[in-house]
Protein backbone atom coordinates (compact mmCIF):
# COMPACT_ATOMS: atom_id res chain seq x y z
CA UNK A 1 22.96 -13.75 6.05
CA UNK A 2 24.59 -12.08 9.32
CA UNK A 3 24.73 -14.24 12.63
CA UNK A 4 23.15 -13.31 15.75
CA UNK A 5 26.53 -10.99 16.63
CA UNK A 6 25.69 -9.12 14.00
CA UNK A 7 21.98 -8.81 14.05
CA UNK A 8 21.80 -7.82 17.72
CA UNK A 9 21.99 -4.28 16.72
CA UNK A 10 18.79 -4.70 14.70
CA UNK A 11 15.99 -3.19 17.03
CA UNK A 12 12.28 -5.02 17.17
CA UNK A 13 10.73 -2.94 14.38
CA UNK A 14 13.82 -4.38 12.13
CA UNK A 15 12.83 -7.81 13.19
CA UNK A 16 9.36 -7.47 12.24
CA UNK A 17 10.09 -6.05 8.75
CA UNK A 18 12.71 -8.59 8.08
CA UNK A 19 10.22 -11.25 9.25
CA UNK A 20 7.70 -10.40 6.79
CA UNK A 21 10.26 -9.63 3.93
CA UNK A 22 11.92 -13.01 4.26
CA UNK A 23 8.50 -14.90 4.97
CA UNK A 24 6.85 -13.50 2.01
CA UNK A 25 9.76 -14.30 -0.32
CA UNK A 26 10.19 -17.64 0.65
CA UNK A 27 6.19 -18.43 0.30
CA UNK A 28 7.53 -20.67 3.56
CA UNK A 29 4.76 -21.97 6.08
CA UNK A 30 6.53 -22.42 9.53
CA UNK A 31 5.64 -24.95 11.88
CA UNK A 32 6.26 -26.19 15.48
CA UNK A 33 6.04 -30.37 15.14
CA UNK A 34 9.92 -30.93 14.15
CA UNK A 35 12.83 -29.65 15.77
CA UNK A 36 13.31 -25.86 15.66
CA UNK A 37 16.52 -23.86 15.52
CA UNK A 38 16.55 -23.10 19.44
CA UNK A 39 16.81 -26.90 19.34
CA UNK A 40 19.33 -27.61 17.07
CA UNK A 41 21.72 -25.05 17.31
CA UNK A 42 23.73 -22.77 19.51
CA UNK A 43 22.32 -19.40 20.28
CA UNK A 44 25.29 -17.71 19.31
CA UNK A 45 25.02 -19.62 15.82
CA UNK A 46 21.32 -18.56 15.57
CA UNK A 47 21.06 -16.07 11.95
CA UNK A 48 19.22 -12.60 11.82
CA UNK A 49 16.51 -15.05 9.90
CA UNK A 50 16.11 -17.20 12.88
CA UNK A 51 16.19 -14.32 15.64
CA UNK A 52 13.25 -12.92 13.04
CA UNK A 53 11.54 -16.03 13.07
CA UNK A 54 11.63 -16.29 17.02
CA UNK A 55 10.51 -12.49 17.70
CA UNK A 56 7.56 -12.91 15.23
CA UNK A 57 6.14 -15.98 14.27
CA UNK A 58 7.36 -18.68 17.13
CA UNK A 59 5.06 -20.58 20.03
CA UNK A 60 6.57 -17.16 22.04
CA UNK A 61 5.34 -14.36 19.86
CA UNK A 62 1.83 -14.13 18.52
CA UNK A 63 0.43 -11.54 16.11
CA UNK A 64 -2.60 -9.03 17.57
CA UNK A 65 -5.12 -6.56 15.98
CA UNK A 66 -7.41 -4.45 16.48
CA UNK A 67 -9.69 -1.74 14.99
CA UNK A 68 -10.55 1.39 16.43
CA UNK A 69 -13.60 3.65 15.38
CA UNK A 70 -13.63 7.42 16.19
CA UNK A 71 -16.79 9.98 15.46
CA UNK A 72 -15.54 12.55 13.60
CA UNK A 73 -17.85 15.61 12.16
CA UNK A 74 -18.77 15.57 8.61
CA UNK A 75 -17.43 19.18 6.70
CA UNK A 76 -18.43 17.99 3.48
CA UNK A 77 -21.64 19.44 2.00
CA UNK A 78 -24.48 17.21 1.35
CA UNK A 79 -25.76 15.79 -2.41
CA UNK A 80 -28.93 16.48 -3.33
CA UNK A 81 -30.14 13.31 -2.01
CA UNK A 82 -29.73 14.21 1.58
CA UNK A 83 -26.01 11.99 1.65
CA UNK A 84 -22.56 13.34 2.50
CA UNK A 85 -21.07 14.37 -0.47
CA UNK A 86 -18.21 11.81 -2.05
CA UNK A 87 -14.77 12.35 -2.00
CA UNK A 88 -12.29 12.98 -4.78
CA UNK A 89 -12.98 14.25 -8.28
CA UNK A 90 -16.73 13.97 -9.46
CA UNK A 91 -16.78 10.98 -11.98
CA UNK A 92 -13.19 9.64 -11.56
CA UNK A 93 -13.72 6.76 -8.55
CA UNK A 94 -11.51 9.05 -6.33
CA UNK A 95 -10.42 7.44 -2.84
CA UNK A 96 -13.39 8.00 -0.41
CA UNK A 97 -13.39 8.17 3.35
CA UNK A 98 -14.39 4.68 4.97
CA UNK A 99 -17.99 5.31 6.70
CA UNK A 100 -19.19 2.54 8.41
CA UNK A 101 -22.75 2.94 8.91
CA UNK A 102 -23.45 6.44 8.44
CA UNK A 103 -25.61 8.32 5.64
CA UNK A 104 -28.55 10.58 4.89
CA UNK A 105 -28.69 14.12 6.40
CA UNK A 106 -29.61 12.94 9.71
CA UNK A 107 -25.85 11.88 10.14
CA UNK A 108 -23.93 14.94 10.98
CA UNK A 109 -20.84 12.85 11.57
CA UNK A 110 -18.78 10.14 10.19
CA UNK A 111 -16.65 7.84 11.39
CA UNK A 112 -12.59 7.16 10.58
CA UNK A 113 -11.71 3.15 11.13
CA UNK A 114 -7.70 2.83 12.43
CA UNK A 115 -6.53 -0.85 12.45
CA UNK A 116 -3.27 -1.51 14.54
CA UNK A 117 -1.07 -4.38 14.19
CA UNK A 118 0.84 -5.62 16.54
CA UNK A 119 3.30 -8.38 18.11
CA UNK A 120 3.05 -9.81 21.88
CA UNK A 121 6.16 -11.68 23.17
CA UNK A 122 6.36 -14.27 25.89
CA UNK A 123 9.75 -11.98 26.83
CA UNK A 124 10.68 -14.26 30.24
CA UNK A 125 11.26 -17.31 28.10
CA UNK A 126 14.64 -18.42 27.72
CA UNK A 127 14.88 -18.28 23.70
CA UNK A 128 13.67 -15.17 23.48
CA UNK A 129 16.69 -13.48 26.20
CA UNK A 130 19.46 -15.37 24.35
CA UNK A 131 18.26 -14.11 21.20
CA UNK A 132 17.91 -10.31 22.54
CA UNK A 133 21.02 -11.27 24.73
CA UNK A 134 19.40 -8.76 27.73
CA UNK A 135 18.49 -9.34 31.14
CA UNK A 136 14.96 -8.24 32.03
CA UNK A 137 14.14 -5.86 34.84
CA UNK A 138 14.45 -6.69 38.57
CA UNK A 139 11.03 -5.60 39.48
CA UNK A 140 10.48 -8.63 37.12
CA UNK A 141 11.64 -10.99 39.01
CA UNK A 142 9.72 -13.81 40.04
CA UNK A 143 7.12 -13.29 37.56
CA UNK A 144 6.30 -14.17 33.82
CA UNK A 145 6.99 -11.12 31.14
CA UNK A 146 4.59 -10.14 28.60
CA UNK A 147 5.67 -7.85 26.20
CA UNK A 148 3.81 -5.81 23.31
CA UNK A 149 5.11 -3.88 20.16
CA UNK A 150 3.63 -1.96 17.23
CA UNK A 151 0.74 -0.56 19.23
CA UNK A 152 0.56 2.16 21.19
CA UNK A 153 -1.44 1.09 24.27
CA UNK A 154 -1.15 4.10 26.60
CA UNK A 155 -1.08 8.13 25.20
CA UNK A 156 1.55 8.78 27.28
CA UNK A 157 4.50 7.11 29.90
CA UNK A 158 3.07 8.86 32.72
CA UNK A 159 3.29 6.67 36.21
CA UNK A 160 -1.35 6.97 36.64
CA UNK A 161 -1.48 6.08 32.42
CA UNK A 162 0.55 2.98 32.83
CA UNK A 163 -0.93 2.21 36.37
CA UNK A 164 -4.65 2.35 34.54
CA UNK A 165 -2.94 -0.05 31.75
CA UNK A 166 -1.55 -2.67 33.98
CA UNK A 167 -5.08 -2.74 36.04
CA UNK A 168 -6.54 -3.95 32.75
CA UNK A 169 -3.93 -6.45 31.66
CA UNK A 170 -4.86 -10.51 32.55
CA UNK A 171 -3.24 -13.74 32.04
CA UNK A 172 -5.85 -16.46 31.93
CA UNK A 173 -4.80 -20.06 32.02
CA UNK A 174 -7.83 -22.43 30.10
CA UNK A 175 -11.08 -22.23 32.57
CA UNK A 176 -8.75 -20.46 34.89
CA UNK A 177 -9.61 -16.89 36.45
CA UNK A 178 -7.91 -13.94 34.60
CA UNK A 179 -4.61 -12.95 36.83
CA UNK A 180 -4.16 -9.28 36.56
CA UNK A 181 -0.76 -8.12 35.79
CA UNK A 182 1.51 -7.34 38.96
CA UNK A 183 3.63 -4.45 37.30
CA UNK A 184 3.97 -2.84 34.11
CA UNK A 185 6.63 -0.45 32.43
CA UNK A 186 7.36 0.74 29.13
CA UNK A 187 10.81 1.08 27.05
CA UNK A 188 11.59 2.55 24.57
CA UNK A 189 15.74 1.98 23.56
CA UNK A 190 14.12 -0.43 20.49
CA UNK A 191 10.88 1.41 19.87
CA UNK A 192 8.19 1.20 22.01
CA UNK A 193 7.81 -2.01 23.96
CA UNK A 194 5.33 -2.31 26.71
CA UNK A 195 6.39 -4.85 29.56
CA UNK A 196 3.63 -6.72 31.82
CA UNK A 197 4.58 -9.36 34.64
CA UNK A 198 2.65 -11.58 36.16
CA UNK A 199 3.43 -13.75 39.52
CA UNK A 200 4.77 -16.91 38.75
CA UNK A 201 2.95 -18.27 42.51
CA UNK A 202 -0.73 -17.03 41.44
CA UNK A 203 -0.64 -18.72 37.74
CA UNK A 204 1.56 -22.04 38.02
CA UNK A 205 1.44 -22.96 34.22
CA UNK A 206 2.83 -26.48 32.77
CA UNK A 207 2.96 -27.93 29.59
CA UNK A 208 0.14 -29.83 30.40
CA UNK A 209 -2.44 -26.32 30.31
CA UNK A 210 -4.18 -26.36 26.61
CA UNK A 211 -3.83 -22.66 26.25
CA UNK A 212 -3.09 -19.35 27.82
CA UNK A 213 -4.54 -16.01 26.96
CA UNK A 214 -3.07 -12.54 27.24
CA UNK A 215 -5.17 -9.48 26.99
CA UNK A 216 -4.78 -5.90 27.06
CA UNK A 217 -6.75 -2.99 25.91
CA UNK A 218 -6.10 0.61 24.13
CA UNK A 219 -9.04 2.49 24.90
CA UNK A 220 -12.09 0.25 23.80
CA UNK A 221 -9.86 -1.75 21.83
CA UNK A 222 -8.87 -5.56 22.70
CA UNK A 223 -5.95 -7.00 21.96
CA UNK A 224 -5.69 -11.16 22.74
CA UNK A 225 -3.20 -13.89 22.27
CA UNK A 226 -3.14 -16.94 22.45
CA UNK A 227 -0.29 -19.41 23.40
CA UNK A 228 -0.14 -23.42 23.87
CA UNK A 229 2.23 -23.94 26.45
CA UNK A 230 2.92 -27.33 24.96
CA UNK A 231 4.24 -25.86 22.11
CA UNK A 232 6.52 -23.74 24.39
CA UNK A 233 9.48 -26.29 24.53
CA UNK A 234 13.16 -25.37 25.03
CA UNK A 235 15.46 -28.30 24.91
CA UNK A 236 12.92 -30.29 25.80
CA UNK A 237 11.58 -28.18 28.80
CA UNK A 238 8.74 -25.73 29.37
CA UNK A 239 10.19 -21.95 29.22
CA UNK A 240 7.96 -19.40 30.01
């Protein structure tokens, strides 16, 4: 098992797979009641396992998906019965394409279902920098960092795309009004990772709040997570 030295050179995509490799192998069910790694040990003593465990599956990182469903026009022929014909070889249970909804000759499309998975990051919390051992942005400053990987939000990095993406970013405290995200930028030196702040001053959160909920959108498609600020102890202290 490497130390955190080591794994720093491991970029978020590596994290992820690791994550679910050494999840799945273990069978192991993690939980936030006892005392965590970030609480019992030195960052610098913290294993590629634990920096894993942190990125993806931690009170600071939350797994997101969504679905999206695109027309697309039907070139097969029809059967005799007025229905798109199947694919693969006649008889054999070939793989066919997923139509939700859609038969009979009055359908001259189909539609193609895309599910993308995803992780958002609570990136400002103090953990999660002395794990990635970075400093964030100065346009960040005073603000709480959002970040999301393993979807691609926006088409492209242009300054309007990301503009439009931002303006449909919130923060939402429980019964609270959704705060729309102050700035937004996109990296890409460890994949793609989409950045959103959000002013500490308009959303004071404390451990106290039951839950907070990021959302963003791709397109039609909603992406939410969830987070329990009481669950978002470092050494005994909120870090957010």
């Amino acid at each position: 098992m490497l130390g955190a030295g080591s794994g720093s050179i491991l970029t978020r995509r590596n994290w992820i797979l690791l994550a679910g490799a050494s999840f799945a192998s273990s069978g192991i069910i993690y939980g936030f009641a006892g005392k965590e790694f970030w609480d019992t040990k030195d960052p610098a003593e913290w294993t590629t396992d634990d920096i894993a465990k942190l990125m993806t599956k931690s009170p600071w990182a939350k797994a997101v998906s969504g679905e999206r469903t695109r027309p697309r026009k039907n070139t097969m022929p029809p059967d005799m019965t007025g229905n798109p014909a199947p694919r693969g070889p006649v008889g054999m249970g070939g793989p066919r394409t997923r139509i939700p909804g859609t038969a009979g000759s009055n359908s001259p499309s189909v539609k193609t279902v895309t599910t993308y998975k995803g992780t958002v990051i609570w990136e400002s919390a103090a953990p999660v920098r002395s794990a990635l051992k970075t400093k964030l942005p100065r346009e960040f400053d005073g603000q709480y960092v959002i970040g999301v990987t393993g979807v691609p939000l926006a088409k492209s990095d242009s300054k309007g795309t990301i503009e439009r993406l931002r303006q449909v970013t919130t923060l939402q405290a429980k019964n609270g009004q959704p705060l729309e995200a102050a700035g937004a930028q996109v990296q890409h030196d460890n994949g793609t990772l989409y950045l959103f702040g959000f002013a500490k001053e308009r959303l004071p959160l404390s451990k106290d709040d039951k839950e907070v909920v990021f959302t963003t959108h791709m397109g039609n498609t909603v992406f939410t997570a969830k987070f329990n600020p009481k669950d978002m102890l470092y050494h005994g202290d909120l870090s957010l």
